[in-house]
C-alpha atoms as a PDB file:
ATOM      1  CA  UNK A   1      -9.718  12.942  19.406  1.00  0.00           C
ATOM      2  CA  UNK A   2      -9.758  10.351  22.147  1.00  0.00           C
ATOM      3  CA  UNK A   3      -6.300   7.565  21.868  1.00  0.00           C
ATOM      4  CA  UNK A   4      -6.088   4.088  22.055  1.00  0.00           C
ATOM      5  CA  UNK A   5      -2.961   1.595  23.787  1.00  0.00           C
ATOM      6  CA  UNK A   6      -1.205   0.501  21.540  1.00  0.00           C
ATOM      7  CA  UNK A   7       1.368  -2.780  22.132  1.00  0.00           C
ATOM      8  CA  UNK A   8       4.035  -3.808  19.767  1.00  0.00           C
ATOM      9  CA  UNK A   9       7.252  -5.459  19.297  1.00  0.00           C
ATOM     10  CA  UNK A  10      10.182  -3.536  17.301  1.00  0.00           C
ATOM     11  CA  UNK A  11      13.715  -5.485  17.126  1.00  0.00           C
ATOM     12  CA  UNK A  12      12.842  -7.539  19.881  1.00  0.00           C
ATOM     13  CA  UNK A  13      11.452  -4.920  22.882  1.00  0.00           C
ATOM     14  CA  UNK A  14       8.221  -4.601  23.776  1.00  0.00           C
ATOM     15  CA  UNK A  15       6.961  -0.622  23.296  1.00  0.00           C
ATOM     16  CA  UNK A  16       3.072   0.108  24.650  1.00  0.00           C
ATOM     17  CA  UNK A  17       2.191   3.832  23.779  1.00  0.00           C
ATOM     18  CA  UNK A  18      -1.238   5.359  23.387  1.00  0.00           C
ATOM     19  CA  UNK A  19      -2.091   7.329  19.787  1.00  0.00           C
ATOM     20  CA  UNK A  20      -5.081   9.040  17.844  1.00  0.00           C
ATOM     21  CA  UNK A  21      -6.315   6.151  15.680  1.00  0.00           C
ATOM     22  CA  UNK A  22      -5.073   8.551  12.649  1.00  0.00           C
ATOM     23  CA  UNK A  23      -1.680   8.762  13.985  1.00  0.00           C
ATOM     24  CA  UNK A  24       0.844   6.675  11.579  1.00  0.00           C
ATOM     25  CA  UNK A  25       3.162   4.001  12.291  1.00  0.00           C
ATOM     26  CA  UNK A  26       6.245   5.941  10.999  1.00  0.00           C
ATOM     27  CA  UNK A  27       5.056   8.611  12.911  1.00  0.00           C
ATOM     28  CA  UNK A  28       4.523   6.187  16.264  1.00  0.00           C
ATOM     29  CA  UNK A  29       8.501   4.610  15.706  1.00  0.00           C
ATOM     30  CA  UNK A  30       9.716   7.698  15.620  1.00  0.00           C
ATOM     31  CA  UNK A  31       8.255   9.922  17.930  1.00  0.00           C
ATOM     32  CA  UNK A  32       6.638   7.589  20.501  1.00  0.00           C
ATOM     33  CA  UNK A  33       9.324   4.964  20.357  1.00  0.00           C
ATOM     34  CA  UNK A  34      11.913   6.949  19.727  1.00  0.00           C
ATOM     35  CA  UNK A  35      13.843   5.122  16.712  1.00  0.00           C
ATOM     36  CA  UNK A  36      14.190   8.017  14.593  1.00  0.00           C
ATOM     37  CA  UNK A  37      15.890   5.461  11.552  1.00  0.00           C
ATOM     38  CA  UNK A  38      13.136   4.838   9.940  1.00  0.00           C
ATOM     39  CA  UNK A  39      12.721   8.129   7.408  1.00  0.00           C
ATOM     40  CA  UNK A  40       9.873   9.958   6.450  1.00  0.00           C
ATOM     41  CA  UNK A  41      10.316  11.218   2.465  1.00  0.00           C
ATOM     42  CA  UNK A  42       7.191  11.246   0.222  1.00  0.00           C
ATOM     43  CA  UNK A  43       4.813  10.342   2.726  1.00  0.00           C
ATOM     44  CA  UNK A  44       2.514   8.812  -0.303  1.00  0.00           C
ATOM     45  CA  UNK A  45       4.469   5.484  -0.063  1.00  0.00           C
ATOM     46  CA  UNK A  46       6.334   6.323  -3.277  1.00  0.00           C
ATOM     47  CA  UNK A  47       9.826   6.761  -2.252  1.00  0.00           C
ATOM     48  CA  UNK A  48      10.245   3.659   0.031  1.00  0.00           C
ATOM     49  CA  UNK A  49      11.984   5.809   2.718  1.00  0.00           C
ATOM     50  CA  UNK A  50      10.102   4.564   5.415  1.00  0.00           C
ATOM     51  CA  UNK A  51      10.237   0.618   4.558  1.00  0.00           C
ATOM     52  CA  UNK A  52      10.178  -1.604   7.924  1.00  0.00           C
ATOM     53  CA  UNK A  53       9.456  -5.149   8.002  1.00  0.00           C
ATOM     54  CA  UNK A  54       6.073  -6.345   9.591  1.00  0.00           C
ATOM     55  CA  UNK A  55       5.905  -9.565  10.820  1.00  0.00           C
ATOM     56  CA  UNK A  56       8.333 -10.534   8.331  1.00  0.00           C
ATOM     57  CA  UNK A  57       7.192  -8.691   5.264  1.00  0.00           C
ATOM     58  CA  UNK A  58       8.700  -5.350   3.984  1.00  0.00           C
ATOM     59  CA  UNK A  59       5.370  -2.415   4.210  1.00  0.00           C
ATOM     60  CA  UNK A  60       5.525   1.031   3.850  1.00  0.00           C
ATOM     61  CA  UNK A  61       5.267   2.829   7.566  1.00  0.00           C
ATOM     62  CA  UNK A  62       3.770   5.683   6.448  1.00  0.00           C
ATOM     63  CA  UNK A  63       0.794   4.064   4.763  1.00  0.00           C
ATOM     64  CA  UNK A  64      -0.012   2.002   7.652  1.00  0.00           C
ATOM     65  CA  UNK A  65      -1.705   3.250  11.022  1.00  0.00           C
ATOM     66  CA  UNK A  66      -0.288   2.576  13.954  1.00  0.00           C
ATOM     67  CA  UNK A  67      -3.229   0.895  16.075  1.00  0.00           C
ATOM     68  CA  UNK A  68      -3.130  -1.335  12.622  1.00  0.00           C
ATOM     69  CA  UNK A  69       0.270  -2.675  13.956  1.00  0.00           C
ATOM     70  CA  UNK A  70      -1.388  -3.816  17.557  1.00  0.00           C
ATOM     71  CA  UNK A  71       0.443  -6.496  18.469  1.00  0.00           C
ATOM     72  CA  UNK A  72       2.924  -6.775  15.579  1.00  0.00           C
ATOM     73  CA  UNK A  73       6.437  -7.843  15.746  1.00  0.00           C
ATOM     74  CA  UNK A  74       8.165  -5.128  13.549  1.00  0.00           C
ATOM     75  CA  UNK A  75      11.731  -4.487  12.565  1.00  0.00           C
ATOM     76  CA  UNK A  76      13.422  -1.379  12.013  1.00  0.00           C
ATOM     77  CA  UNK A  77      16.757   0.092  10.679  1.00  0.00           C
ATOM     78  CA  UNK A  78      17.973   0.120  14.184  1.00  0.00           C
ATOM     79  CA  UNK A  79      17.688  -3.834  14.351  1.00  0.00           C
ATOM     80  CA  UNK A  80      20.195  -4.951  12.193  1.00  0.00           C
ATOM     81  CA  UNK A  81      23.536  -4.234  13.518  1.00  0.00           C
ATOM     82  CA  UNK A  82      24.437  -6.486  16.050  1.00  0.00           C
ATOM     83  CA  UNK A  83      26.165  -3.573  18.351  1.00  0.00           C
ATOM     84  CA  UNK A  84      29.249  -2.633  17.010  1.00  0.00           C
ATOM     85  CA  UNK A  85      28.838  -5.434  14.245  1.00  0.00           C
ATOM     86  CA  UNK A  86      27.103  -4.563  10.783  1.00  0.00           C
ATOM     87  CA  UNK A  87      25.063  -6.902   9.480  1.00  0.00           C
ATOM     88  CA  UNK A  88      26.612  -7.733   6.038  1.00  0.00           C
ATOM     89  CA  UNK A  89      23.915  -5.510   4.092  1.00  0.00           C
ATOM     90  CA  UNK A  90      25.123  -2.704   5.753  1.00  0.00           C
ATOM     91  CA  UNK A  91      28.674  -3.903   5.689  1.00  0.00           C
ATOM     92  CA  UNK A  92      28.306  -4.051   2.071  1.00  0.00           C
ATOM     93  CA  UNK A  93      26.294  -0.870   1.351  1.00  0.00           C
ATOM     94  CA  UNK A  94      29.490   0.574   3.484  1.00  0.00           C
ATOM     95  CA  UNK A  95      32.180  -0.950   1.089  1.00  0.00           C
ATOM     96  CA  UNK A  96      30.386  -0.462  -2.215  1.00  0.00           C
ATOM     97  CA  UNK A  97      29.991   3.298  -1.385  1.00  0.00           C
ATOM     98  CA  UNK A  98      26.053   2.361  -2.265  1.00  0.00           C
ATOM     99  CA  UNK A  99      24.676   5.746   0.084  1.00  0.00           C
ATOM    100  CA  UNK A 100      25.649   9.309   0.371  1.00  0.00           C
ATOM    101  CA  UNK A 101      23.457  11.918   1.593  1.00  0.00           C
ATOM    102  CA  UNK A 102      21.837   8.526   3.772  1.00  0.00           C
ATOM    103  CA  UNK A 103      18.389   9.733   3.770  1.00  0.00           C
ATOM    104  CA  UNK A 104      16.988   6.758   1.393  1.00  0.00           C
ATOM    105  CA  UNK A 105      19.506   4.288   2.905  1.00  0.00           C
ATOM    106  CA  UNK A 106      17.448   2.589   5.909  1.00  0.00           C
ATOM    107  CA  UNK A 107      14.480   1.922   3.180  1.00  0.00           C
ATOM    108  CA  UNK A 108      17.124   0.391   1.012  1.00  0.00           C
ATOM    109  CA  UNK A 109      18.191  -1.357   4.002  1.00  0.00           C
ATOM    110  CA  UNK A 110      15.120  -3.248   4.943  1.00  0.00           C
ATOM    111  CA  UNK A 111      13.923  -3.348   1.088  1.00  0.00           C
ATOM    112  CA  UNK A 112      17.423  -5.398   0.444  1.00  0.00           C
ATOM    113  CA  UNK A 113      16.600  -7.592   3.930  1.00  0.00           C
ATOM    114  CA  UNK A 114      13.696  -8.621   3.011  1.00  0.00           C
ATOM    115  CA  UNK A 115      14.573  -9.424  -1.067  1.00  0.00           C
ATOM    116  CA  UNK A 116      17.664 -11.519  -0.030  1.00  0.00           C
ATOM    117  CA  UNK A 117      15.469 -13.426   2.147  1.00  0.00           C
ATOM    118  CA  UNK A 118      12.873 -14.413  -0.457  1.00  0.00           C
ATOM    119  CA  UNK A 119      15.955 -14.480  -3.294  1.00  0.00           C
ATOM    120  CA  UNK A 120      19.163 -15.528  -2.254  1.00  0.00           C
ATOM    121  CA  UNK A 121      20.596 -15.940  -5.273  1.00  0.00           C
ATOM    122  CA  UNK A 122      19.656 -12.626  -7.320  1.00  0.00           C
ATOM    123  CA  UNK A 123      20.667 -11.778 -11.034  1.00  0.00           C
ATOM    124  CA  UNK A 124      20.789  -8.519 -11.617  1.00  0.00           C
ATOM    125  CA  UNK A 125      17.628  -8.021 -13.199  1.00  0.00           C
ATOM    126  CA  UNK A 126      16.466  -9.280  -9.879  1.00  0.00           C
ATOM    127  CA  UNK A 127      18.010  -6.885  -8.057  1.00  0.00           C
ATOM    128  CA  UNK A 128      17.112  -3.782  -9.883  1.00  0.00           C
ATOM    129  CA  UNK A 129      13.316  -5.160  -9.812  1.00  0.00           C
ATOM    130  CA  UNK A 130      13.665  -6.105  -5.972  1.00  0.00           C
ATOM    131  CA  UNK A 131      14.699  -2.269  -5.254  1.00  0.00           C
ATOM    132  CA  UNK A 132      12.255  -0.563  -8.059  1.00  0.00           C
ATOM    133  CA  UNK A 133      10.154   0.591  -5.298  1.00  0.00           C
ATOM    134  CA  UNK A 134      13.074   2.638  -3.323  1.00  0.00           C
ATOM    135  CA  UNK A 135      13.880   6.109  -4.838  1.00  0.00           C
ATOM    136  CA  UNK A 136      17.478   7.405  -4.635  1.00  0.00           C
ATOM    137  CA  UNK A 137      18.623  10.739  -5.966  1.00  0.00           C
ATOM    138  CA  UNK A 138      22.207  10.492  -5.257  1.00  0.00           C
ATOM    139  CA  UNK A 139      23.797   7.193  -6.351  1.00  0.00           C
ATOM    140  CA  UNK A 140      22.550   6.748  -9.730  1.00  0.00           C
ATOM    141  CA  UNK A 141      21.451   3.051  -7.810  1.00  0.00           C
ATOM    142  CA  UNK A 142      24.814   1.302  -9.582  1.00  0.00           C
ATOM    143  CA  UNK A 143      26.593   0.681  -6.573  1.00  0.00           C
ATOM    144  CA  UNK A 144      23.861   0.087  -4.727  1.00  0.00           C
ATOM    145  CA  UNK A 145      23.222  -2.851  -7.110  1.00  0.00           C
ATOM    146  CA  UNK A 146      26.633  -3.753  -6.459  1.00  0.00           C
ATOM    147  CA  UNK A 147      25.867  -3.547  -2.693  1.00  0.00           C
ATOM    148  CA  UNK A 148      22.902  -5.966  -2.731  1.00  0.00           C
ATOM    149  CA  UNK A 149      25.130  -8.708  -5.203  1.00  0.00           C
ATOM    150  CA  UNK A 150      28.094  -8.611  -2.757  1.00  0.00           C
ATOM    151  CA  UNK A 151      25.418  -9.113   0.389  1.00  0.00           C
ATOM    152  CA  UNK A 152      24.020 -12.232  -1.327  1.00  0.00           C
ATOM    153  CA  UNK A 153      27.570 -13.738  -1.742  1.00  0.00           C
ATOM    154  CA  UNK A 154      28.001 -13.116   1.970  1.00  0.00           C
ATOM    155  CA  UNK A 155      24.696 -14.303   3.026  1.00  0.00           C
ATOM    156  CA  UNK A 156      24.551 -17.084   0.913  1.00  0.00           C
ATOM    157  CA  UNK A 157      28.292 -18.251   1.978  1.00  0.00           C
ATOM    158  CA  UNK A 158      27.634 -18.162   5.993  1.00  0.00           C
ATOM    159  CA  UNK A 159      23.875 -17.733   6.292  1.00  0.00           C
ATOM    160  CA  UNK A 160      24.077 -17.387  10.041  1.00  0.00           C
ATOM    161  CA  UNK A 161      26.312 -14.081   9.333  1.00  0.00           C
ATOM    162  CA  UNK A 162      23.448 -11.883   9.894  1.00  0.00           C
ATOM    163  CA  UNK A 163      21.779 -13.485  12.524  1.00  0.00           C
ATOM    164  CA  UNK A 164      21.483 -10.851  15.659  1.00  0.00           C
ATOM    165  CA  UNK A 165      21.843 -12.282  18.889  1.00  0.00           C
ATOM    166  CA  UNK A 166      18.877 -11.923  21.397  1.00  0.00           C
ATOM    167  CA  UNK A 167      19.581  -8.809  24.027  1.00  0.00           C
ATOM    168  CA  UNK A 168      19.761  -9.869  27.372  1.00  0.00           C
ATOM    169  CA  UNK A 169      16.756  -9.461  29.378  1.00  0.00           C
ATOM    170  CA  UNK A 170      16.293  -8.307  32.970  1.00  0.00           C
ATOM    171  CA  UNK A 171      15.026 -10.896  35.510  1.00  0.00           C
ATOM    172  CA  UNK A 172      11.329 -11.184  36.188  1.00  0.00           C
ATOM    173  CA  UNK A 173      11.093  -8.632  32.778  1.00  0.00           C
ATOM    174  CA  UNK A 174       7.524 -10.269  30.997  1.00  0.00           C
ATOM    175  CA  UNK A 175       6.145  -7.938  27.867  1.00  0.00           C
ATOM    176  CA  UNK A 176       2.772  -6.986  28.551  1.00  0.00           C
ATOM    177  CA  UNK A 177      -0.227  -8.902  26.779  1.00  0.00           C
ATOM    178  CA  UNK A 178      -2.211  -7.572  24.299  1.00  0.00           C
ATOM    179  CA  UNK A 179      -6.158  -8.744  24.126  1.00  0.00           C
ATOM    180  CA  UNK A 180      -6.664  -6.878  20.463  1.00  0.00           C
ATOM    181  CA  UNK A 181      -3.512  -8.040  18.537  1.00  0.00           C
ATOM    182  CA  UNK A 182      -5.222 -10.794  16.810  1.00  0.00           C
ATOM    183  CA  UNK A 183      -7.934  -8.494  15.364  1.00  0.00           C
ATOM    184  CA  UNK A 184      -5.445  -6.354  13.822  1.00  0.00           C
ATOM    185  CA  UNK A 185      -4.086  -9.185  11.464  1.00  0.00           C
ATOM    186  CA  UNK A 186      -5.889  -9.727   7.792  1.00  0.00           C
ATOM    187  CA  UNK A 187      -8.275 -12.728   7.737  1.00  0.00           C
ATOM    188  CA  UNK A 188      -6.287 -15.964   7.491  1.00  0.00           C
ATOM    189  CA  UNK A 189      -2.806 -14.715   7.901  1.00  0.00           C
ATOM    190  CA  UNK A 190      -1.048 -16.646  10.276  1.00  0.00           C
ATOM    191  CA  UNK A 191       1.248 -15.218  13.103  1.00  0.00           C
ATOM    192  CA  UNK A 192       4.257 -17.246  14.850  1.00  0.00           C
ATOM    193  CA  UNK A 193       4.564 -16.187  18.783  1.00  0.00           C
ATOM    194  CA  UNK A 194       6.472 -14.087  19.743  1.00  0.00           C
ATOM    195  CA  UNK A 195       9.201 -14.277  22.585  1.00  0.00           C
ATOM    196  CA  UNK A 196       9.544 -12.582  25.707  1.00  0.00           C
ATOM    197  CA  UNK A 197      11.085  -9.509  25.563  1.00  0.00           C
ATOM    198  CA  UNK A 198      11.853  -6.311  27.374  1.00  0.00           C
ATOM    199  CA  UNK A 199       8.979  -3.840  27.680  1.00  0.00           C
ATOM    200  CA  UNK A 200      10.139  -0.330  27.072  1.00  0.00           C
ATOM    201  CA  UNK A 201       8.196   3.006  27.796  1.00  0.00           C
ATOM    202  CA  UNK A 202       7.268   5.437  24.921  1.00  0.00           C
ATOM    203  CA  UNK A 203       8.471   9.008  25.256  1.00  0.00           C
ATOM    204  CA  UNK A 204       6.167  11.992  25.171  1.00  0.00           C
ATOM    205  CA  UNK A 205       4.909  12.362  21.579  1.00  0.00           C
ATOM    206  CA  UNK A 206       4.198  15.875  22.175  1.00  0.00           C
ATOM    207  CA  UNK A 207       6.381  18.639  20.363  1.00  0.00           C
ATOM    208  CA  UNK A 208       7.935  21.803  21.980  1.00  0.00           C
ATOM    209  CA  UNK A 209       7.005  24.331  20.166  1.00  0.00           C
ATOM    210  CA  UNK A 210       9.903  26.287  18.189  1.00  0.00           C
ATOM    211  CA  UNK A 211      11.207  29.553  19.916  1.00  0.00           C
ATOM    212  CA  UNK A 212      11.473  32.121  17.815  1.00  0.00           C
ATOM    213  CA  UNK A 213      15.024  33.616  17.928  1.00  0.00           C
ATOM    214  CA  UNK A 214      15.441  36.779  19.799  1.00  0.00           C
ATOM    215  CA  UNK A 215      16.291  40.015  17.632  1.00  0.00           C
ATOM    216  CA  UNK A 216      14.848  38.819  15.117  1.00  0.00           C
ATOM    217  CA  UNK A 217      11.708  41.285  13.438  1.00  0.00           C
ATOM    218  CA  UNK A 218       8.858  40.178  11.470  1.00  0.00           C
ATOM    219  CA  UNK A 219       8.398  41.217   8.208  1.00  0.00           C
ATOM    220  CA  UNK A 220       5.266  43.498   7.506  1.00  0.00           C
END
């Protein structure tokens, strides 16, 4: 099946790649791109798992395509902590003991991100209807609840708390330009530029195959 380039920002760096049109967009962050935060669960868009933020809005990664995200600006898992600093969801997730296993946590994440931003000031009904689309099987979602209430405080109190500062960028660095990205976007919807970022390389989306371990017989 022939590929196509594909350009897109995630957290701020530029990533061009090329991909089978069927190829998803989880799929393309995490194998392509490397950002391996974003999870892959039910792969039906059920669980919420895989939640990243397109151009500002919370979508499910593996319902989407990847050549559907040409020129995008996307956000991941991996974009909220500001180094060594949490952003105060995660902070809060962290205190409120709101994960355990982790696997549903980076959906919760960007779910909560995105919620807070539209709802500062939840009730709790709120909350449990912002998250109904995020599937946990460990933490019974009360402290996670919990989690998302003690964000909002924060958030609301010092609203520049989880603002992540802009990586610095190399001098003469210029993303590359991308003639398709505005016929990826739905009719009418408008886009705000983008700034200039750093343009990163994909890594091989290929697979090694699995070696078989040695010793070891088949079964007849």
């Amino acid at each position: 099946m022939p590929t196509r380039e594909i350009t897109l920002r995630i957290n701020g760096t530029t990533y061009a790649g090329r991909a089978e049109p069927r190829k998803t967009l989880a799929d393309f962050i995490r194998e392509d791109c490397g950002l391996t935060g974003t999870h892959l669960g039910c792969e039906h868009g059920v669980c919420g798992a895989c939640t990243i933020l397109m151009d500002g809005d919370a979508v499910r990664s593996c319902l989407m395509f990847a050549v559907q995200a040409e020129g995008a600006e996307l956000m991941t898992v991996e974009g909220l902590a500001d180094g060594d600093r949490l952003h105060p969801i995660q902070q809060a997730y962290w205190e409120h003991h709101a994960l355990q296993c982790g696997f549903c946590t980076p959906g919760f994440l960007m779910t909560t991100l995105a919620f807070l931003r539209d709802t500062p000031r939840p009730t709790e009904r709120e909350i449990r209807e912002g998250l109904s689309g995020n599937l946990c099987r460990c933490t019974g979602y009360q402290n996670i609840v919990r989690a998302v209430a003690a964000a909002a405080d924060v958030l609301a109190a010092a609203p520049d708390a989880g603002v992540r500062r802009a990586p610095a960028l190399p001098d003469g660095c210029v993303p590359p330009t991308s003639a398709g990205a505005a016929k990826t976007r739905a009719a009418g919807r408008a886009r705000t530029p983008a700034p200039k970022g750093r343009t990163a390389k994909t890594k091989p989306s290929a697979r090694p195959k699995p070696k078989r371990p040695a010793g070891r017989r088949r079964r007849a």
